[in-house]
Protein backbone atom coordinates (compact mmCIF):
# COMPACT_ATOMS: atom_id res chain seq x y z
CA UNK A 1 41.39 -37.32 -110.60
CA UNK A 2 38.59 -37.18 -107.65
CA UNK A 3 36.22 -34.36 -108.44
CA UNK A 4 35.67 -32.08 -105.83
CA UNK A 5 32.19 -31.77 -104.49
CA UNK A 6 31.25 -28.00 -104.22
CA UNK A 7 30.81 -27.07 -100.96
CA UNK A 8 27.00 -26.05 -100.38
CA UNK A 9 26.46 -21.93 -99.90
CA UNK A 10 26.04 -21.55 -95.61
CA UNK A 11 22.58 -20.56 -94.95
CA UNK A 12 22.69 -16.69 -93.86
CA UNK A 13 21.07 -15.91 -89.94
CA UNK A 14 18.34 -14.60 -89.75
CA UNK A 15 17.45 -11.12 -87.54
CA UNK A 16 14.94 -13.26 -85.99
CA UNK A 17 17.25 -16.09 -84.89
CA UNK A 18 19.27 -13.96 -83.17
CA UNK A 19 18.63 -14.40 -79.39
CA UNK A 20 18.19 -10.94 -77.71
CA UNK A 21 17.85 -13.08 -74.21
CA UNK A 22 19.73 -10.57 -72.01
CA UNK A 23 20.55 -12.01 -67.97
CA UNK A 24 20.81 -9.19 -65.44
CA UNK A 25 22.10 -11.25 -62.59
CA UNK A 26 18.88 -13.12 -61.48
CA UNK A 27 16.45 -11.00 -63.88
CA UNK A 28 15.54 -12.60 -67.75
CA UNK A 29 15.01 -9.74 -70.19
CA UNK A 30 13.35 -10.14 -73.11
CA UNK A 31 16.06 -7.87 -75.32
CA UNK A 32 19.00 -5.50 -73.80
CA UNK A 33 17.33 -2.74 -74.73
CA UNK A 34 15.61 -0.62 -71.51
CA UNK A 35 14.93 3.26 -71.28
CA UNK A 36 17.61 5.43 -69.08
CA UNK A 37 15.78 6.92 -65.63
CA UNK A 38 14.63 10.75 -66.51
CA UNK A 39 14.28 10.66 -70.39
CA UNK A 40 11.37 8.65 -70.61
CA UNK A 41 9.36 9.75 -68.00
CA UNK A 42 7.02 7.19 -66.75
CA UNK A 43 6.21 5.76 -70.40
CA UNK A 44 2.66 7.36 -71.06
CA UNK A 45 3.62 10.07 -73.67
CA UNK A 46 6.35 7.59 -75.36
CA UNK A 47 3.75 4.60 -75.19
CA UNK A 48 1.75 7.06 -78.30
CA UNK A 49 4.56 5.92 -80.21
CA UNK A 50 5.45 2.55 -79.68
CA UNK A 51 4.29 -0.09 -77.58
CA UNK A 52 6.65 0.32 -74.60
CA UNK A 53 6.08 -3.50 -73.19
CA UNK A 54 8.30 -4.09 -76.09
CA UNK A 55 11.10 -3.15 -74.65
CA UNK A 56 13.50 -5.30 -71.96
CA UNK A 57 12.73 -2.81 -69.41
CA UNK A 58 11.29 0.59 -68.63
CA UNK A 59 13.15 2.51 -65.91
CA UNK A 60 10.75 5.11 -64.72
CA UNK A 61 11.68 8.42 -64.03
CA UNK A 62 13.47 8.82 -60.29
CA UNK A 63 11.23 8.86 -57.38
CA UNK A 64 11.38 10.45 -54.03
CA UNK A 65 9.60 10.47 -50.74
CA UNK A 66 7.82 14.04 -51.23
CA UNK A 67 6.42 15.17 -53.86
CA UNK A 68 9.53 17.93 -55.57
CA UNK A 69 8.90 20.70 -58.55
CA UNK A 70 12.10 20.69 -59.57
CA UNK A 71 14.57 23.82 -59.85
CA UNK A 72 14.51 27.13 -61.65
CA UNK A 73 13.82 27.55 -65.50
CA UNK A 74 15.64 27.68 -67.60
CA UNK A 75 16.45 23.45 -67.02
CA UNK A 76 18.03 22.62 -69.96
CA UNK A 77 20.70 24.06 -72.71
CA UNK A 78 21.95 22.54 -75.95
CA UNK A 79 25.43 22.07 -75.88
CA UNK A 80 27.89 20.47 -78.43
CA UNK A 81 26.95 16.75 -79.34
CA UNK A 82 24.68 16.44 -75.94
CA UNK A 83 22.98 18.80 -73.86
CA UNK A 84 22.66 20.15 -70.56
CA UNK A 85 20.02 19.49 -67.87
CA UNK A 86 18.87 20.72 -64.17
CA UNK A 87 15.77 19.41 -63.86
CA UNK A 88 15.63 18.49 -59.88
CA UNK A 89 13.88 15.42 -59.89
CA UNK A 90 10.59 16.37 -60.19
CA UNK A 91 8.43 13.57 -59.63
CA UNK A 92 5.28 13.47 -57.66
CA UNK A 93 6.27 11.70 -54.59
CA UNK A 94 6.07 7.83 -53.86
CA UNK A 95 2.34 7.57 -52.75
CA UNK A 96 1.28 9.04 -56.05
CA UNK A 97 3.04 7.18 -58.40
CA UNK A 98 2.05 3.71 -56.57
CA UNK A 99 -1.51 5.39 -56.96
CA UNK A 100 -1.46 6.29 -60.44
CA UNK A 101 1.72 5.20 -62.48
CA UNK A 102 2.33 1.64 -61.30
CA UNK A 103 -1.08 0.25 -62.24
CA UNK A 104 -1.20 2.42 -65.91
CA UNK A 105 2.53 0.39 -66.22
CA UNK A 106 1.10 -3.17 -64.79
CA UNK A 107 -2.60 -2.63 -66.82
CA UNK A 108 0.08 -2.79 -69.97
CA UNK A 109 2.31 -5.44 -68.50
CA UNK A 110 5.60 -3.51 -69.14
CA UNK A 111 8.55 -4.71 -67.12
CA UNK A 112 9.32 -1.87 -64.43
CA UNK A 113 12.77 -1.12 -63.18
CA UNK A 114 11.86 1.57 -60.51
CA UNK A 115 14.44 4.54 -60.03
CA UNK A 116 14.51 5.68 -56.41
CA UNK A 117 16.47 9.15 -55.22
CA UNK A 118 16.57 10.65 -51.51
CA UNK A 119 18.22 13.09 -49.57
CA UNK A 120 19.71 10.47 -46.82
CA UNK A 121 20.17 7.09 -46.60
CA UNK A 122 17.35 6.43 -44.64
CA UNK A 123 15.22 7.86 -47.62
CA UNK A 124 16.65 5.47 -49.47
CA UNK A 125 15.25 2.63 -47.24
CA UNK A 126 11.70 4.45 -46.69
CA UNK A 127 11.58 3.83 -50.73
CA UNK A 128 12.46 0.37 -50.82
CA UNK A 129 9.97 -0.61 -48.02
CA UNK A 130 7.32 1.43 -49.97
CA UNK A 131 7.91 -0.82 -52.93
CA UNK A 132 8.14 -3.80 -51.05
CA UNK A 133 5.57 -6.14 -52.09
CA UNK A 134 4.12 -3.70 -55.32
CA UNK A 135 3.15 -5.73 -58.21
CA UNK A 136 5.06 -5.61 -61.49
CA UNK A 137 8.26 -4.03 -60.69
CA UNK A 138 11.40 -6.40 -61.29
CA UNK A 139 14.04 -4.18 -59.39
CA UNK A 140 15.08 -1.02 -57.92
CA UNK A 141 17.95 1.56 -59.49
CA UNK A 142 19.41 3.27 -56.68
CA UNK A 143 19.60 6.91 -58.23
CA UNK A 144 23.11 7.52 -56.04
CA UNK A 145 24.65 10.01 -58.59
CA UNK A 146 22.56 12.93 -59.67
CA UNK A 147 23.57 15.81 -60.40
CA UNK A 148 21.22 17.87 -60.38
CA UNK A 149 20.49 18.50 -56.51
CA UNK A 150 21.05 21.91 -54.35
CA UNK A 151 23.43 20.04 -52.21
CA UNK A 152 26.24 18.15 -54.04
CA UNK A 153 27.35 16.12 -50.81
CA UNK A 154 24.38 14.22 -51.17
CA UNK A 155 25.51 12.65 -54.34
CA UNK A 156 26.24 9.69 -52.25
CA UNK A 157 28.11 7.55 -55.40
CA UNK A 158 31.05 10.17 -54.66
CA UNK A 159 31.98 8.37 -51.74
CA UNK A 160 32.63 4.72 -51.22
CA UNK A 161 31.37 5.30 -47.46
CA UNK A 162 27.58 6.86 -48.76
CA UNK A 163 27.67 4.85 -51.69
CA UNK A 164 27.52 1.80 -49.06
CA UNK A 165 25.23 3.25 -46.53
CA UNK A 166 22.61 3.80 -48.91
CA UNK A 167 22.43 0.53 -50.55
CA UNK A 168 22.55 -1.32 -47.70
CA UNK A 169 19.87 0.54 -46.23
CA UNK A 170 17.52 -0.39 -49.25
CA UNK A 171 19.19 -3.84 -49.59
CA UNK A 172 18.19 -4.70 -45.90
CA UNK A 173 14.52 -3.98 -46.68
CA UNK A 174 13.99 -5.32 -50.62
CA UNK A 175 14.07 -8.83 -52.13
CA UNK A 176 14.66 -6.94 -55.42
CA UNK A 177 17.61 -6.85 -57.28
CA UNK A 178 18.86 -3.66 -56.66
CA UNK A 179 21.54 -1.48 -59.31
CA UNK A 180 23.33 1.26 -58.07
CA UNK A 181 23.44 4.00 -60.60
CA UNK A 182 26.99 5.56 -60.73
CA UNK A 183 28.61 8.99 -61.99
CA UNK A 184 31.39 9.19 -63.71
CA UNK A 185 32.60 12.04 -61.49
CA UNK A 186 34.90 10.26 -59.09
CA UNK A 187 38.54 8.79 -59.49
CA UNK A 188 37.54 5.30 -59.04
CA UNK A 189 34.73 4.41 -60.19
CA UNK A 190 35.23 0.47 -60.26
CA UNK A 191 36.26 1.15 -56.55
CA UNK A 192 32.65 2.84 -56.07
CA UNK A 193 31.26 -0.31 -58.01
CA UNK A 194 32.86 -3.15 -55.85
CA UNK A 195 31.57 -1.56 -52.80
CA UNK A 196 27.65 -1.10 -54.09
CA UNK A 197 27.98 -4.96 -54.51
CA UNK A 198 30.07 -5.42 -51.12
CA UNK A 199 26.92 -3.47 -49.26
CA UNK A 200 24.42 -6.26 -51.62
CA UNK A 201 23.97 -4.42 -54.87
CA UNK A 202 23.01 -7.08 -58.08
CA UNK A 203 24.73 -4.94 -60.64
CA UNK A 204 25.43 -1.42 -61.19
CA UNK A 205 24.01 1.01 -63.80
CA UNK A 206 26.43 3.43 -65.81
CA UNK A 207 26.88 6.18 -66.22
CA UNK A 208 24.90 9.04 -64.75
CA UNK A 209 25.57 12.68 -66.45
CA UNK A 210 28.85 14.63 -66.34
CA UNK A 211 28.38 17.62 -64.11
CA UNK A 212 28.81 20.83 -66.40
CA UNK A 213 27.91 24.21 -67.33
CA UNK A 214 27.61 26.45 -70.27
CA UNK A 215 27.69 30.54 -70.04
CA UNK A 216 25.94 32.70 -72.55
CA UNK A 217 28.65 35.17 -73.65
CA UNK A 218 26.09 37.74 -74.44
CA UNK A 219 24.42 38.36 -71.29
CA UNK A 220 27.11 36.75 -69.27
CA UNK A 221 24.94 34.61 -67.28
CA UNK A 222 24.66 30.67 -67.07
CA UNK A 223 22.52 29.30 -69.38
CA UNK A 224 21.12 26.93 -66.64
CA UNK A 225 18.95 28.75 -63.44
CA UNK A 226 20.87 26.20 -61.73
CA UNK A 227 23.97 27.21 -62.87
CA UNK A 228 25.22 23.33 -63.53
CA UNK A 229 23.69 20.42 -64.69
CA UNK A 230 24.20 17.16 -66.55
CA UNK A 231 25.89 16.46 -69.51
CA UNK A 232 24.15 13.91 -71.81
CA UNK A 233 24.43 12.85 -75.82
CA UNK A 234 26.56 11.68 -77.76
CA UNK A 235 29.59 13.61 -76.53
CA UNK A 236 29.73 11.43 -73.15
CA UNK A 237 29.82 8.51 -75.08
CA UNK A 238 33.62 7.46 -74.51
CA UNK A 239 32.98 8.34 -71.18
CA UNK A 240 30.61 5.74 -70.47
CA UNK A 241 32.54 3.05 -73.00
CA UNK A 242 35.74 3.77 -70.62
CA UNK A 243 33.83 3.89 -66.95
CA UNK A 244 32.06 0.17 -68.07
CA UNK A 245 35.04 -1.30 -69.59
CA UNK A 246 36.94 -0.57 -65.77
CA UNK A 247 34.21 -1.72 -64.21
CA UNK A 248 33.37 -4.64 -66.19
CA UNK A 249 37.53 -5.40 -65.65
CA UNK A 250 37.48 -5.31 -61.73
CA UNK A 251 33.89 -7.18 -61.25
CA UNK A 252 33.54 -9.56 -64.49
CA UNK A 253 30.69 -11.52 -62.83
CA UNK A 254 28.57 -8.23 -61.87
CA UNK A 255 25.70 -7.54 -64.30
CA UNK A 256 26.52 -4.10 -65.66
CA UNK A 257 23.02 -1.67 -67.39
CA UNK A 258 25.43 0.74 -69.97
CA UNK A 259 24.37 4.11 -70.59
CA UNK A 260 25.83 7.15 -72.37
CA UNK A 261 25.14 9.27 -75.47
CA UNK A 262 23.74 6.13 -77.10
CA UNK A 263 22.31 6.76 -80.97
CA UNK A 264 23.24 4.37 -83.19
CA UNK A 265 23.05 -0.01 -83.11
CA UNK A 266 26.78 1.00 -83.29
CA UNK A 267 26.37 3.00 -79.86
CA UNK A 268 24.45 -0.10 -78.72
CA UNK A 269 27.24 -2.72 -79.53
CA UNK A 270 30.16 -0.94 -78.20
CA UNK A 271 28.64 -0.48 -75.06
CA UNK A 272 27.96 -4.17 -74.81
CA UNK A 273 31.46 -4.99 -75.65
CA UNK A 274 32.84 -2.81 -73.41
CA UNK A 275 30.95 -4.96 -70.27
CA UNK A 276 27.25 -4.16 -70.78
CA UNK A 277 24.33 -6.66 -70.05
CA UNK A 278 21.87 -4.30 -71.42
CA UNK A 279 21.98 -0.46 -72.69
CA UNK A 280 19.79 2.11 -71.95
CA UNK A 281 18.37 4.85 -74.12
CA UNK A 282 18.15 8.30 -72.98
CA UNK A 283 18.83 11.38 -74.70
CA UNK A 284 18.34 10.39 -78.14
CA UNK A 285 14.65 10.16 -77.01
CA UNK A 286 14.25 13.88 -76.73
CA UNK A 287 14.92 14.02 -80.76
CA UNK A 288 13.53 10.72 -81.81
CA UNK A 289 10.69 9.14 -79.68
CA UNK A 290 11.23 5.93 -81.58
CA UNK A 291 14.95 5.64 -80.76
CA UNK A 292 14.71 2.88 -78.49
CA UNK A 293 11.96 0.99 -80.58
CA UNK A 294 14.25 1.64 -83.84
CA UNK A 295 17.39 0.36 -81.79
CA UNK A 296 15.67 -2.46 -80.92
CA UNK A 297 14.30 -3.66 -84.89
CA UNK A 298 18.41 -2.55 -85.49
CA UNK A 299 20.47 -4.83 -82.92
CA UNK A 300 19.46 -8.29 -84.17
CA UNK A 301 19.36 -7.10 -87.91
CA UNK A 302 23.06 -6.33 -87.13
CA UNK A 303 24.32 -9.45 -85.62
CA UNK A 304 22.54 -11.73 -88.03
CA UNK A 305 24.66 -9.77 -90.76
CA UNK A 306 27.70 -10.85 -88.84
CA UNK A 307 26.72 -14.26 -87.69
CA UNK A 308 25.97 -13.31 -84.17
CA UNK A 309 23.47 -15.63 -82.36
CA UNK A 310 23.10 -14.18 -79.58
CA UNK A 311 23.78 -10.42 -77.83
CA UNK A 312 24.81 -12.04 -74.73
CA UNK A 313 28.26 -13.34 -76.56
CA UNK A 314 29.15 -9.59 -77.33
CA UNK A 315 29.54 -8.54 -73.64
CA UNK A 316 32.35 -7.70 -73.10
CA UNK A 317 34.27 -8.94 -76.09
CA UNK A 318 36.56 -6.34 -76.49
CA UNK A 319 39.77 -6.82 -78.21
CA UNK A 320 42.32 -5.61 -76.26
């Protein structure tokens, strides 16, 4: 009888073999990990923490044409798994960040994914000329979907009819990729989607906050000056999973930046299999200024354990 040669124990992947490569239509990231617009400000305070160049992308806090406080105190309630926020933009204005926050991000070579937020379209185009030509940004998000403005029927992503007026008016002016940054609030979102890339949108980002509100049952009164605000955290998680799954359905070959209540390497992988390029980090800052460093040491550590090579083969690889 022919002995049987043992077969020889499969070497186990490393976390360092694992290729975080992550493609975002024309743009090379270094890892799908990048910051979500508002929760990370510009990346001076975080940068105490962790080196932020690190990361696959930092996208700054949204910027508009004037300089804007913000709204009312209070801005921001704890709610259930999440929290609530009316913040208003506040950002000093385009001239001063090109002054003063562009060169602290180039001086550190982190890539720069510039968030961009006006009042009309032709804001929206004033911004993307303004960029045009600045040193060390990679491409534009097209804030489209905040909540958190005095006048709601400027949240052009509501509409498929603003959502393409605006980003045609910044894609006529920019060579940048540009992402259109989407709310969940609408019926159709993958509808909203196809036309941001109809009007020459690269990929989309997803999703924006929930518009909510929270009462004190004391005193009666909202808990927010503003009276509404958006829902982040963890409880908009499913939320986001579902809104990138459609879209990631309808427009396979569109680059999609996930978003939503993300925590855990867990968080991080289910966006990605739900249609996600790369995943953003937002909330979970406020708690943990590490979280996106921490998520970033966690995501290869977890496919190597599985025998993943490589992030990119987890988009979209849901099961259904």
């Amino acid at each position: 009888m022919t002995a049987v040669e043992p077969t020889a124990p499969r070497k186990k992947l490393r976390h360092d073999q694992v290729d975080l490569t992550t493609q975002l239509g024309p743009l090379t990231l270094a890892n799908p990990i990048v910051t979500a617009s508002g929760c990370f400000g510009n990346g001076r305070e975080i940068n105490r923490f962790f080196d932020i160049a690190d990361l696959g992308a930092v996208v700054v806090k949204s910027i508009t044409v004037e300089p804007r406080q913000g709204l009312p105190t209070p801005r921001m309630a704890e709610t259930a798994k999440g929290m609530l926020n009316a913040i208003g933009l506040q950002n000093p204005g385009i001239d001063a960040w090109l002054a003063t926050e562009l060169p602290w991000l180039n001086q550190r070579q982190v890539p720069v994914i510039v968030s961009i937020a006006g009042k009309t379209a032709a804001e929206y185009r004033y911004l993307a000329e303004r960029l045009r030509g600045q040193p060390g940004i990679m491409a534009i998000e097209a804030n489209i979907s905040c909540p958190n403005v005095e006048d709601r029927n400027i949240v052009f992503a509501c509409r498929e009819e603003s959502t393409r007026d605006a980003i045609q008016q910044i894609t006529r002016v920019t060579n940048l990729p540009v992402f259109a940054k989407l709310t969940p609030d609408v019926t159709d979102i993958a509808a909203i989607a196809e036309t941001a890339v109809e009007a020459g949108a690269t990929g989309v980002s997803m999703i924006n906050t929930l518009l909510g509100m929270a009462i004190d049952v004391e005193s009666r009164r909202p808990k927010l000056a503003a009276v509404t605000g958006g829902l982040s955290g963890p409880a908009i998680k499913p939320v986001a999973v579902r809104a990138i799954h459609q879209v990631h359905r309808a427009l396979p070959d569109v680059p999609i930046i996930g978003m939503g209540g993300v925590q855990t390497v867990e968080d991080v992988v289910e966006l990605m299999l739900a249609g996600a390029s790369a995943v953003a980090v937002g909330t979970a800052t406020f708690a943990n200024p590490m979280a996106a460093r921490d998520l970033l040491d966690a995501v290869p550590r977890w496919c190597a354990e599985r025998d993943i090579t490589s992030t990119a083969e987890l988009r979209g690889a849901v099961v259904l």
